[in-house]
Protein backbone atom coordinates (compact mmCIF):
# COMPACT_ATOMS: atom_id res chain seq x y z
CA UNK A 1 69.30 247.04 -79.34
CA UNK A 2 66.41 249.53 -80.93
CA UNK A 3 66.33 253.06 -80.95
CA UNK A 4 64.80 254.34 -77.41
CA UNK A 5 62.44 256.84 -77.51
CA UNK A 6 60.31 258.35 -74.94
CA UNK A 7 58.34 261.66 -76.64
CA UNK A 8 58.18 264.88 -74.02
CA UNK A 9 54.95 265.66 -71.94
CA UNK A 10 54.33 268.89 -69.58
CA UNK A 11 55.96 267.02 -66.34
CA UNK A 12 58.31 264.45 -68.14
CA UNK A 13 61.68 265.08 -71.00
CA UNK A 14 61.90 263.55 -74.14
CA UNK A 15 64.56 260.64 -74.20
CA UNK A 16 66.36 259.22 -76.71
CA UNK A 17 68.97 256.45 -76.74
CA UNK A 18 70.31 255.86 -80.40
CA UNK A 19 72.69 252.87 -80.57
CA UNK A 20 73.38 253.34 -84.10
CA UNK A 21 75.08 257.03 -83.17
CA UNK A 22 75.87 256.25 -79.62
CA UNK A 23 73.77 259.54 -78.53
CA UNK A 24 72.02 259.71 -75.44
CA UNK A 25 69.78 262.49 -75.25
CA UNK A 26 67.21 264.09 -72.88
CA UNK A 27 65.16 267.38 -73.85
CA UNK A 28 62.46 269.50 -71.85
CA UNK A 29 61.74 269.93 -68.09
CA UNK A 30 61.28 266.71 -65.61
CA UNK A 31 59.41 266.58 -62.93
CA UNK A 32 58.39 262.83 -62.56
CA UNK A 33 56.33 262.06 -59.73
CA UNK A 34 57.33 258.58 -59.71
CA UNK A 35 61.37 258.93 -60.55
CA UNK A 36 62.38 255.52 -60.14
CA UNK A 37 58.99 254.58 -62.19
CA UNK A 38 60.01 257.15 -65.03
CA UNK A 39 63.67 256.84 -64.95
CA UNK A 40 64.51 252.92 -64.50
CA UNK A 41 63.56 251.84 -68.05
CA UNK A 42 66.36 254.32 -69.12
CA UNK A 43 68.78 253.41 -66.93
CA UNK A 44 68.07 249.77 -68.06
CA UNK A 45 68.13 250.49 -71.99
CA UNK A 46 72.01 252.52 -71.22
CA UNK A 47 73.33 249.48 -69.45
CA UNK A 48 71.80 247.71 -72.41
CA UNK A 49 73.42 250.08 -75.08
CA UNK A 50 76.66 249.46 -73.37
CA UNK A 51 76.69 246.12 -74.08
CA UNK A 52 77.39 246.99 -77.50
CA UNK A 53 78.47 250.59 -77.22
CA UNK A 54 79.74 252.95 -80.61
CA UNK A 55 83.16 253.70 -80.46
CA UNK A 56 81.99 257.34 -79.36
CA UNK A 57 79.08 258.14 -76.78
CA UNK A 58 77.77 261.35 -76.54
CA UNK A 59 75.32 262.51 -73.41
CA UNK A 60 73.05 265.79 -74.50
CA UNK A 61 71.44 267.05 -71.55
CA UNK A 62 68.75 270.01 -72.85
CA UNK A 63 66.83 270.18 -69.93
CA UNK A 64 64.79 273.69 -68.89
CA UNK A 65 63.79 272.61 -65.71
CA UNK A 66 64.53 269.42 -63.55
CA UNK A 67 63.67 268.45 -59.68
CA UNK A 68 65.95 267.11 -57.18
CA UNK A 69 64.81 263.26 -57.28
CA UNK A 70 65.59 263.65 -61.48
CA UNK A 71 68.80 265.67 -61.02
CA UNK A 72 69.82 262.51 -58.47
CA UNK A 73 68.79 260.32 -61.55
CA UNK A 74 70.42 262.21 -64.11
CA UNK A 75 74.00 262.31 -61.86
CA UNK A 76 73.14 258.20 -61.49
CA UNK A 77 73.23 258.45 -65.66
CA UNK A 78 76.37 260.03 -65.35
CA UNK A 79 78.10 257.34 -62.93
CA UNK A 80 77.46 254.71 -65.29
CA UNK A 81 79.03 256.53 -68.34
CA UNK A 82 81.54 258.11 -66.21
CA UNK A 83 82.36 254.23 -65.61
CA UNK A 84 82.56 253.55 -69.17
CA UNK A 85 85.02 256.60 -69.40
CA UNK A 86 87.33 255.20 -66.73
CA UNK A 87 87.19 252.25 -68.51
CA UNK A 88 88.94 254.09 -71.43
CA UNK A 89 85.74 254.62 -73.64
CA UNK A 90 85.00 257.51 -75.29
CA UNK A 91 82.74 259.89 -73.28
CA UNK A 92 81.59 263.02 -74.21
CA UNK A 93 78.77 265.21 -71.95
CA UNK A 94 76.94 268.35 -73.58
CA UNK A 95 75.14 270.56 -71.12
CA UNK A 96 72.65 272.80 -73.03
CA UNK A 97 70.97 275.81 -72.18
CA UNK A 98 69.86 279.31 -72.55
CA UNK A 99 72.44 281.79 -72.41
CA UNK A 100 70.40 284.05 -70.30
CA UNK A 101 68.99 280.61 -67.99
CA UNK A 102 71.23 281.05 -65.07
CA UNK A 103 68.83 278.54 -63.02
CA UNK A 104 70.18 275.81 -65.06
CA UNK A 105 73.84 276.80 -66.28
CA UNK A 106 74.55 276.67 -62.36
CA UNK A 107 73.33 273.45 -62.02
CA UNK A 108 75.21 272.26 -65.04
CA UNK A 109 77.95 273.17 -63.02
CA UNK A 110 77.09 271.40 -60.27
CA UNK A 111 76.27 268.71 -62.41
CA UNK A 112 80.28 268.80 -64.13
CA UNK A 113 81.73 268.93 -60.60
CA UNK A 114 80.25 265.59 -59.83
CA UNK A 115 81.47 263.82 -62.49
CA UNK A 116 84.74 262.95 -63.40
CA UNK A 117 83.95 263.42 -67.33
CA UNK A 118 84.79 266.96 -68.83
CA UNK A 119 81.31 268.41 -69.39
CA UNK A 120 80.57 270.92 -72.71
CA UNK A 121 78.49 273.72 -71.73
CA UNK A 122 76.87 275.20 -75.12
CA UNK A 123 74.68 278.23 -74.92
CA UNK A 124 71.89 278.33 -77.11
């Protein structure tokens, strides 16, 4: 598999799916209007990393602002590592914000009490 990348606009968040690291990241605020559009490509290039997965996979979420149809998205993201974790690989989720961005720090913790993965919150 090649390096994913999808650069950041206004509405959408940068992506990036590096197999040779085994990081997943997304950066920026998204507000697709088509999420399924904007979001199934990713989905399809995980499932395609995990074919092959790193020993290690790390999940950087560095979002400033995200919708509801992307948050549902991002948690669908999460099922298929969390998967991979309950398969016994190695999982790690960073949740990355402001330290004054209470907006998104609470729904990083909504985000952690979905998933069955121990989430990382790091204040920048």
């Amino acid at each position: 598999m090649e390096k994913f990348y999808l650069k950041p606009t206004d509405d959408l968040p940068g992506v990036s799916i590096d197999p040779k690291t085994g990081s997943i990241e997304f950066w920026g605020q998204s507000l697709p209007e088509d999420t399924i559009h904007f979001f199934q490509p990713i989905i399809n290039a995980i499932e395609e990393y995990f074919k092959n997965p790193r020993p290690k996979t790390i999940l950087n979420l560095k979002l400033i602002y995200l919708n509801t149809s992307s948050s549902k998205k991002i948690l669908e993201i999460a099922s298929i590592l969390e998967q991979k974790y309950i398969e016994g690989l190695d999982v790690e989720i960073n949740w990355i914000c402001s330290s004054d961005d209470e907006d998104m720090m609470d729904e990083g913790k909504e985000f952690a009490r979905l998933t069955s993965i121990p989430v990382n919150f790091v204040t920048e």
